[in-house]
N, C-alpha and C. Protein backbone atom coordinates (compact mmCIF):
# COMPACT_ATOMS: atom_id res chain seq x y z
N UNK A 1 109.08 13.97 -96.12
CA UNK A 1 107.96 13.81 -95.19
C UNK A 1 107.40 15.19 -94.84
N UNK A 2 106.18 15.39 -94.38
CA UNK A 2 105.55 16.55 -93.39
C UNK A 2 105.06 16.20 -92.84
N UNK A 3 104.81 17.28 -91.97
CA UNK A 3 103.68 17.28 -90.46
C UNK A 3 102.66 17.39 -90.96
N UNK A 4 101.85 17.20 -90.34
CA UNK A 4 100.22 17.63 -90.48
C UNK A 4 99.66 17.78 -89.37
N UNK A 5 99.06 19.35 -89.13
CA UNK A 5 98.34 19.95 -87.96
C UNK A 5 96.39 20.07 -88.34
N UNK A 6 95.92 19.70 -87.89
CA UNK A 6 94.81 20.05 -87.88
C UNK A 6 93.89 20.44 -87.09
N UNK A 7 93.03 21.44 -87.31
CA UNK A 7 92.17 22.33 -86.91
C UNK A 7 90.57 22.61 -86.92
N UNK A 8 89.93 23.01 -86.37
CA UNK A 8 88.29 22.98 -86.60
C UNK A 8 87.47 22.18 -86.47
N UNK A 9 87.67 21.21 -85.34
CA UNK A 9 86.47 20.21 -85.32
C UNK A 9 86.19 21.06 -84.12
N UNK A 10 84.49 20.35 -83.21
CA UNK A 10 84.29 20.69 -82.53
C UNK A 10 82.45 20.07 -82.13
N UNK A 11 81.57 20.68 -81.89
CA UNK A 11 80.69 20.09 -81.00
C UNK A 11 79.32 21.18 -82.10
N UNK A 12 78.76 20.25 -82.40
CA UNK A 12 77.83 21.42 -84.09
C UNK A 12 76.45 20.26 -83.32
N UNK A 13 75.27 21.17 -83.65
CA UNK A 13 74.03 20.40 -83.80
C UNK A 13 73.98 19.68 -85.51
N UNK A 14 72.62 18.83 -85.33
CA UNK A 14 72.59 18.01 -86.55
C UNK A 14 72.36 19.35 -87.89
N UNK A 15 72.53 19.03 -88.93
CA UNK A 15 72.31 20.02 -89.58
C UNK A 15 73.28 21.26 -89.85
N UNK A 16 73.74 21.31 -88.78
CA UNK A 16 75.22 22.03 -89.09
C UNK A 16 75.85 21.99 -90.17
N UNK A 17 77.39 23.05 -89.75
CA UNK A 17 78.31 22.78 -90.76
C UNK A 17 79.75 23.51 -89.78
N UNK A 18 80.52 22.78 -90.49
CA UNK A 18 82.06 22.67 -90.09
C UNK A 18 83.03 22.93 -91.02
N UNK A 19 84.13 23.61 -90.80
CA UNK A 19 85.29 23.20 -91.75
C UNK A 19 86.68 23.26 -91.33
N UNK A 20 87.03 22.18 -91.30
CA UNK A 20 88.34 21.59 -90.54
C UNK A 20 89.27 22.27 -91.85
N UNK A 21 90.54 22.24 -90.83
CA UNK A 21 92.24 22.99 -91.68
C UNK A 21 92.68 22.23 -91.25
N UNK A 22 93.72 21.45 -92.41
CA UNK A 22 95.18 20.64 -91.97
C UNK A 22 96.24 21.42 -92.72
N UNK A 23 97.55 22.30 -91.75
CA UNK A 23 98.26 22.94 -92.13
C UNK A 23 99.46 22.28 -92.57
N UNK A 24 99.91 21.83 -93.45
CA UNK A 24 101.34 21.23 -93.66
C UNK A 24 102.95 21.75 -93.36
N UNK A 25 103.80 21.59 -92.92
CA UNK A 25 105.23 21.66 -92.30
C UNK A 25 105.40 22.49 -93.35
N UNK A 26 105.89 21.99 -94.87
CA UNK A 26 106.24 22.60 -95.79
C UNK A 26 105.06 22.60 -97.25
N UNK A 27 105.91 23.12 -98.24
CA UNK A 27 104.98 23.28 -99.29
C UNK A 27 104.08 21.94 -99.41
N UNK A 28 102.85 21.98 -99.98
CA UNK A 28 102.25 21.17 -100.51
C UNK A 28 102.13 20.74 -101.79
N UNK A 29 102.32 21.82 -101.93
CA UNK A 29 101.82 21.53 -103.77
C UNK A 29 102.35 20.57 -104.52
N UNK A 30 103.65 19.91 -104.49
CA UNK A 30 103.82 18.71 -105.10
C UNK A 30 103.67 17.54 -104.42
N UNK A 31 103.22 17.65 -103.29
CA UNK A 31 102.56 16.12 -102.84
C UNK A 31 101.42 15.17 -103.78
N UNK A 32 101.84 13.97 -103.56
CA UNK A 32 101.32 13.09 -104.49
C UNK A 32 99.63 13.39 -104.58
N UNK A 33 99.54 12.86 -102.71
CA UNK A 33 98.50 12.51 -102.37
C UNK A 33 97.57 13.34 -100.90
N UNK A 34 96.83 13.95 -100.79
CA UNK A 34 96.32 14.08 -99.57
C UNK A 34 94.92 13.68 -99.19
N UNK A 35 94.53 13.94 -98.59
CA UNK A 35 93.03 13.07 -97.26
C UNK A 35 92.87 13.72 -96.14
N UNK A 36 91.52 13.50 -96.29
CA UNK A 36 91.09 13.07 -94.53
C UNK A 36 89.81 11.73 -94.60
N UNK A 37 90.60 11.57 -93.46
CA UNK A 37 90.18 9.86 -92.97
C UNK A 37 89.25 10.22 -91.78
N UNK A 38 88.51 9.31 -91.30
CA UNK A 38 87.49 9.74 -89.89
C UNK A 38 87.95 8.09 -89.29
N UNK A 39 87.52 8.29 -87.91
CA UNK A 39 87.66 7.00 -87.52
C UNK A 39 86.69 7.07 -86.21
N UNK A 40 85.59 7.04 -85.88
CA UNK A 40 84.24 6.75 -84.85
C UNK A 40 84.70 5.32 -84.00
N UNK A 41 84.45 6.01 -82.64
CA UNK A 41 84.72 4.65 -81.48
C UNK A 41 84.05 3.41 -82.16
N UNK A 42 84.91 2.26 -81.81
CA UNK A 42 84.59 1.14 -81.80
C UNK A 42 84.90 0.42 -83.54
N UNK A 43 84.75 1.54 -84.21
CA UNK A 43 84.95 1.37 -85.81
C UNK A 43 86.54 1.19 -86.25
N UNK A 44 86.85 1.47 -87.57
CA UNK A 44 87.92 1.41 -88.32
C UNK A 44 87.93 2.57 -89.20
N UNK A 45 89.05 3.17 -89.12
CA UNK A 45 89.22 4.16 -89.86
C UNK A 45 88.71 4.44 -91.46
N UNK A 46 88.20 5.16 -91.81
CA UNK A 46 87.49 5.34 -92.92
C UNK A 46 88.10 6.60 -93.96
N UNK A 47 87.93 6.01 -95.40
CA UNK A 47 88.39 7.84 -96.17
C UNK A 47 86.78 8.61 -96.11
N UNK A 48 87.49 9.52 -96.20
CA UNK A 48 85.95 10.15 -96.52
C UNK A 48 86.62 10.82 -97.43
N UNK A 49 87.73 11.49 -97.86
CA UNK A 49 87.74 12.77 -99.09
C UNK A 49 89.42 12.64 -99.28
N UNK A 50 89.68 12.79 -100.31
CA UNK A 50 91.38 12.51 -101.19
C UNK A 50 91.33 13.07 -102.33
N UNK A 51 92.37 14.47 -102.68
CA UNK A 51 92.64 15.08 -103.89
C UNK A 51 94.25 14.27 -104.22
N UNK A 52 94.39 14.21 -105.43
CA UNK A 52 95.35 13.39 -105.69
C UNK A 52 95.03 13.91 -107.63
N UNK A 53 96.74 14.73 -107.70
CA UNK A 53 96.72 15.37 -109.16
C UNK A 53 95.34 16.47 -109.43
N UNK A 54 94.47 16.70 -108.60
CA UNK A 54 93.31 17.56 -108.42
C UNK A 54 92.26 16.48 -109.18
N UNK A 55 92.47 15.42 -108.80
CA UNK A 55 91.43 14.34 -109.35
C UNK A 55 90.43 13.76 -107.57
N UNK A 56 89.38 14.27 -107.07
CA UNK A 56 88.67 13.75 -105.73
C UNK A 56 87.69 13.01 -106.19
N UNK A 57 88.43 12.06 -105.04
CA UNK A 57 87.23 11.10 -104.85
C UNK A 57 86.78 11.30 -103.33
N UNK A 58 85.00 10.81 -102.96
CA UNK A 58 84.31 11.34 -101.79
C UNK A 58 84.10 9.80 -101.67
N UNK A 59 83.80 9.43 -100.20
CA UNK A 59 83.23 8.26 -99.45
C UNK A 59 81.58 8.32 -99.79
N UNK A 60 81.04 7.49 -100.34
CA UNK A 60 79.40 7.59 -100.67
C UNK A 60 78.48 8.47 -99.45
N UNK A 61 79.02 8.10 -98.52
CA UNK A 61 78.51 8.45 -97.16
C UNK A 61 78.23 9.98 -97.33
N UNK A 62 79.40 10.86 -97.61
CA UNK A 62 79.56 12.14 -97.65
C UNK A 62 79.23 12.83 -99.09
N UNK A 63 79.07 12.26 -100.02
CA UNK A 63 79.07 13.12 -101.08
C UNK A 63 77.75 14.18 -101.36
N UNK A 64 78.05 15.16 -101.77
CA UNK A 64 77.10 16.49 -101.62
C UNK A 64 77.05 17.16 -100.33
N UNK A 65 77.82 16.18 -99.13
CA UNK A 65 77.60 17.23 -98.13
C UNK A 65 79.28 18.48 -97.84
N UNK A 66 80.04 16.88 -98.06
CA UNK A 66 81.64 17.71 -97.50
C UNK A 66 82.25 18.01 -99.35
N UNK A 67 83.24 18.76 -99.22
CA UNK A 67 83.40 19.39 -100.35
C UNK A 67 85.27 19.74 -99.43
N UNK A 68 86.19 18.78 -100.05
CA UNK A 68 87.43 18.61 -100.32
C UNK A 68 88.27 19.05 -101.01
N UNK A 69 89.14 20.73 -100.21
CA UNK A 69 89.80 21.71 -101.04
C UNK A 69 90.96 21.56 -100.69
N UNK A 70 92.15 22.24 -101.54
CA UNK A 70 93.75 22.52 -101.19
C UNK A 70 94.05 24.25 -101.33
N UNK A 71 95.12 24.62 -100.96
CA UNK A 71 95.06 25.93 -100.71
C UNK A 71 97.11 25.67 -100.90
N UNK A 72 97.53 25.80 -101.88
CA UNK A 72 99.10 25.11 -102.20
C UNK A 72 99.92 26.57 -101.49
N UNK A 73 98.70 27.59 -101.62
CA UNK A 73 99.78 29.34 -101.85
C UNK A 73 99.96 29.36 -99.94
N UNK A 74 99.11 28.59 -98.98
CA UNK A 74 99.30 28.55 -97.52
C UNK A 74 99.52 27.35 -97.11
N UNK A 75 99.68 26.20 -98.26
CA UNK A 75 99.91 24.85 -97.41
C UNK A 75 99.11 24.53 -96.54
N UNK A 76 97.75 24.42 -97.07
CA UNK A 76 96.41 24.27 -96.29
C UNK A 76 95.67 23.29 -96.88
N UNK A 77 94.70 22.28 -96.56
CA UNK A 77 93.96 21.48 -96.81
C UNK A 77 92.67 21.75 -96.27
N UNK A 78 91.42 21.56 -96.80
CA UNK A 78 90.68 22.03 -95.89
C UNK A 78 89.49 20.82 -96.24
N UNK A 79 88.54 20.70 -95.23
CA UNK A 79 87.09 20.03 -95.60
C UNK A 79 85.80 20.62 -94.95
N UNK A 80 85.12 21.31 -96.40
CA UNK A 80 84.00 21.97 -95.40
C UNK A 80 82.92 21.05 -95.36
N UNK A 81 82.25 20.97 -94.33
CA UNK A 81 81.15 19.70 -93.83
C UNK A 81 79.87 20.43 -93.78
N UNK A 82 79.14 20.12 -94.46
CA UNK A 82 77.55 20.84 -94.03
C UNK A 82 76.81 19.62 -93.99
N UNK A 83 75.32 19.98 -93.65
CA UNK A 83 74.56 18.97 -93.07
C UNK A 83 74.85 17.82 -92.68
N UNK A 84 75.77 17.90 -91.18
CA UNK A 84 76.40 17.52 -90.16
C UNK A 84 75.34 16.32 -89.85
N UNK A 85 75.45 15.21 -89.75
CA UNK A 85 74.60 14.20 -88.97
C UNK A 85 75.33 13.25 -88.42
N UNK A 86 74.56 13.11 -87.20
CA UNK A 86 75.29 12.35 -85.79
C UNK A 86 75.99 10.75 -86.02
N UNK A 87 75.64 10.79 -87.48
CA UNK A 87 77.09 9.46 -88.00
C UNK A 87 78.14 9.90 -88.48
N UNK A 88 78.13 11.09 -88.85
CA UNK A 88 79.60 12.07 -89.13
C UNK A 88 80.59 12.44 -87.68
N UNK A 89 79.62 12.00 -86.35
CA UNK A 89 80.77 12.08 -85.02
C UNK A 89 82.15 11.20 -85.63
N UNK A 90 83.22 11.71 -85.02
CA UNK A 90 84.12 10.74 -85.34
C UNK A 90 85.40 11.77 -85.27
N UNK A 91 86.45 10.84 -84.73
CA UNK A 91 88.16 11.94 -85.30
C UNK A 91 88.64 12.00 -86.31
N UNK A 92 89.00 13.24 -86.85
CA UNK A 92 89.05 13.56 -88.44
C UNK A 92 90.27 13.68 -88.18
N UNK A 93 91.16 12.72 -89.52
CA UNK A 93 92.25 12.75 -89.81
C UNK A 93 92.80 13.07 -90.88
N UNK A 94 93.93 13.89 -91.54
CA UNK A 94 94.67 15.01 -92.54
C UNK A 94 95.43 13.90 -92.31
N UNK A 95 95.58 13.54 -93.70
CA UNK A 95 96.51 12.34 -94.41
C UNK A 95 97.56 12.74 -95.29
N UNK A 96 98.52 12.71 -95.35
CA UNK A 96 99.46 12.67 -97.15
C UNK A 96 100.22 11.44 -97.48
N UNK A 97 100.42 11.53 -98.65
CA UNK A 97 101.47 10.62 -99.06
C UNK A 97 102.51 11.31 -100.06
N UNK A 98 103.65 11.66 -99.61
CA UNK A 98 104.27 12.48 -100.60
C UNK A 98 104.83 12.09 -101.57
N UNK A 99 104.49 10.99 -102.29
CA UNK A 99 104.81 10.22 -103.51
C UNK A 99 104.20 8.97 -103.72
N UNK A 100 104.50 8.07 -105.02
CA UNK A 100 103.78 7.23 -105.01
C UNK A 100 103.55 5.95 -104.06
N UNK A 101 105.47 6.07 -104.09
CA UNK A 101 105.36 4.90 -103.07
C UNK A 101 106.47 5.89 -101.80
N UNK A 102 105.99 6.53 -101.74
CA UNK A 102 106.88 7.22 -100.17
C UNK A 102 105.92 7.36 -98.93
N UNK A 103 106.55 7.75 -98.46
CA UNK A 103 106.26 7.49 -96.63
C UNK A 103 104.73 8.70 -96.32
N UNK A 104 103.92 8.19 -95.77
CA UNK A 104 103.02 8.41 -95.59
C UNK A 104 102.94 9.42 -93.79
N UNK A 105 102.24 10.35 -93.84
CA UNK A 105 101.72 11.30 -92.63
C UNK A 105 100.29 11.28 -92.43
N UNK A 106 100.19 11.46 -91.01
CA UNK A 106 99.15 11.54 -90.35
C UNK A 106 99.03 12.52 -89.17
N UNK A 107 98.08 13.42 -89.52
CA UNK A 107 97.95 14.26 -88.42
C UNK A 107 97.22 13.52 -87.08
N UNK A 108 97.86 14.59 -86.17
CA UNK A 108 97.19 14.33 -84.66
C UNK A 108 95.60 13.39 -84.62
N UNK A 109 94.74 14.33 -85.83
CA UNK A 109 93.08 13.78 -85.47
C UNK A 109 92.16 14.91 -84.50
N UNK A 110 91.42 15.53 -85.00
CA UNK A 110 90.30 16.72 -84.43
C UNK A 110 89.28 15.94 -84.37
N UNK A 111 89.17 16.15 -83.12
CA UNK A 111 87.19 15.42 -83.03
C UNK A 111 86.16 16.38 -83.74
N UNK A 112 85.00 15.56 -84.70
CA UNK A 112 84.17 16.09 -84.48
C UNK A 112 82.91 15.80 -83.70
N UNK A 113 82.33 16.47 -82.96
CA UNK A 113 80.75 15.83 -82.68
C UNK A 113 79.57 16.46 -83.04
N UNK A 114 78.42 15.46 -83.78
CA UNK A 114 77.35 16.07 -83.99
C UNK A 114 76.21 15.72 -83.22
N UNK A 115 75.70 16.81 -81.96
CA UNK A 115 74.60 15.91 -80.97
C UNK A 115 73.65 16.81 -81.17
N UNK A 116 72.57 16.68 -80.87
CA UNK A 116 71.57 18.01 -80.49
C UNK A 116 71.60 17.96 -78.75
């Protein structure tokens, strides 16, 4: 298993840009699977971005804006967000799964908000 800490949300006008860090307990690099998920009041948690074998897939919603990296040499995950729009508000969640079928982590969750 690992932790997952995450970092960098915060309060951006529309149009913005952001880029959240999820730091992992221990190494990353042989984890199966990682993510971040969003989840907006009243809604259900959503993927928006998952590297898995360095194969990503993006949520339609986001593609061309967020751009879904790993960093194995600091045990870092990162998602940089540009052109921020006020349906991207929501708590961003740093996901893993450290195997195929093994036990799954979830970080805390960083808000982001996009208002003018």
């Amino acid at each position: 298993q690992v932790q997952l800490v995450e970092s960098g949300g915060g309060l951006v006008q529309p149009g913005g840009s952001l880029r959240l860090s999820c730091v992992g307990s221990r190494s990353i690099s042989s984890i199966y699977l990682m993510g971040w998920y969003r989840q907006a009041p009243g809604k259900q948690r959503e993927l928006v971005a998952r590297i898995q074998n360095g194969f990503i897939v993006y949520a339609d919603s986001v593609k061309g804006r967020f751009t879904i990296s790993k960093d194995n040499t600091k045990n870092m995950m990162y998602l940089q967000m540009n052109s921020l729009a006020p349906e991207d508000t929501a708590v961003y969640y740093c996901y893993a799964r450290v195997s195929a079928f093994g036990t799954e982590s979830w970080g805390q969750g960083t808000q982001v908000t996009v208002s003018s």
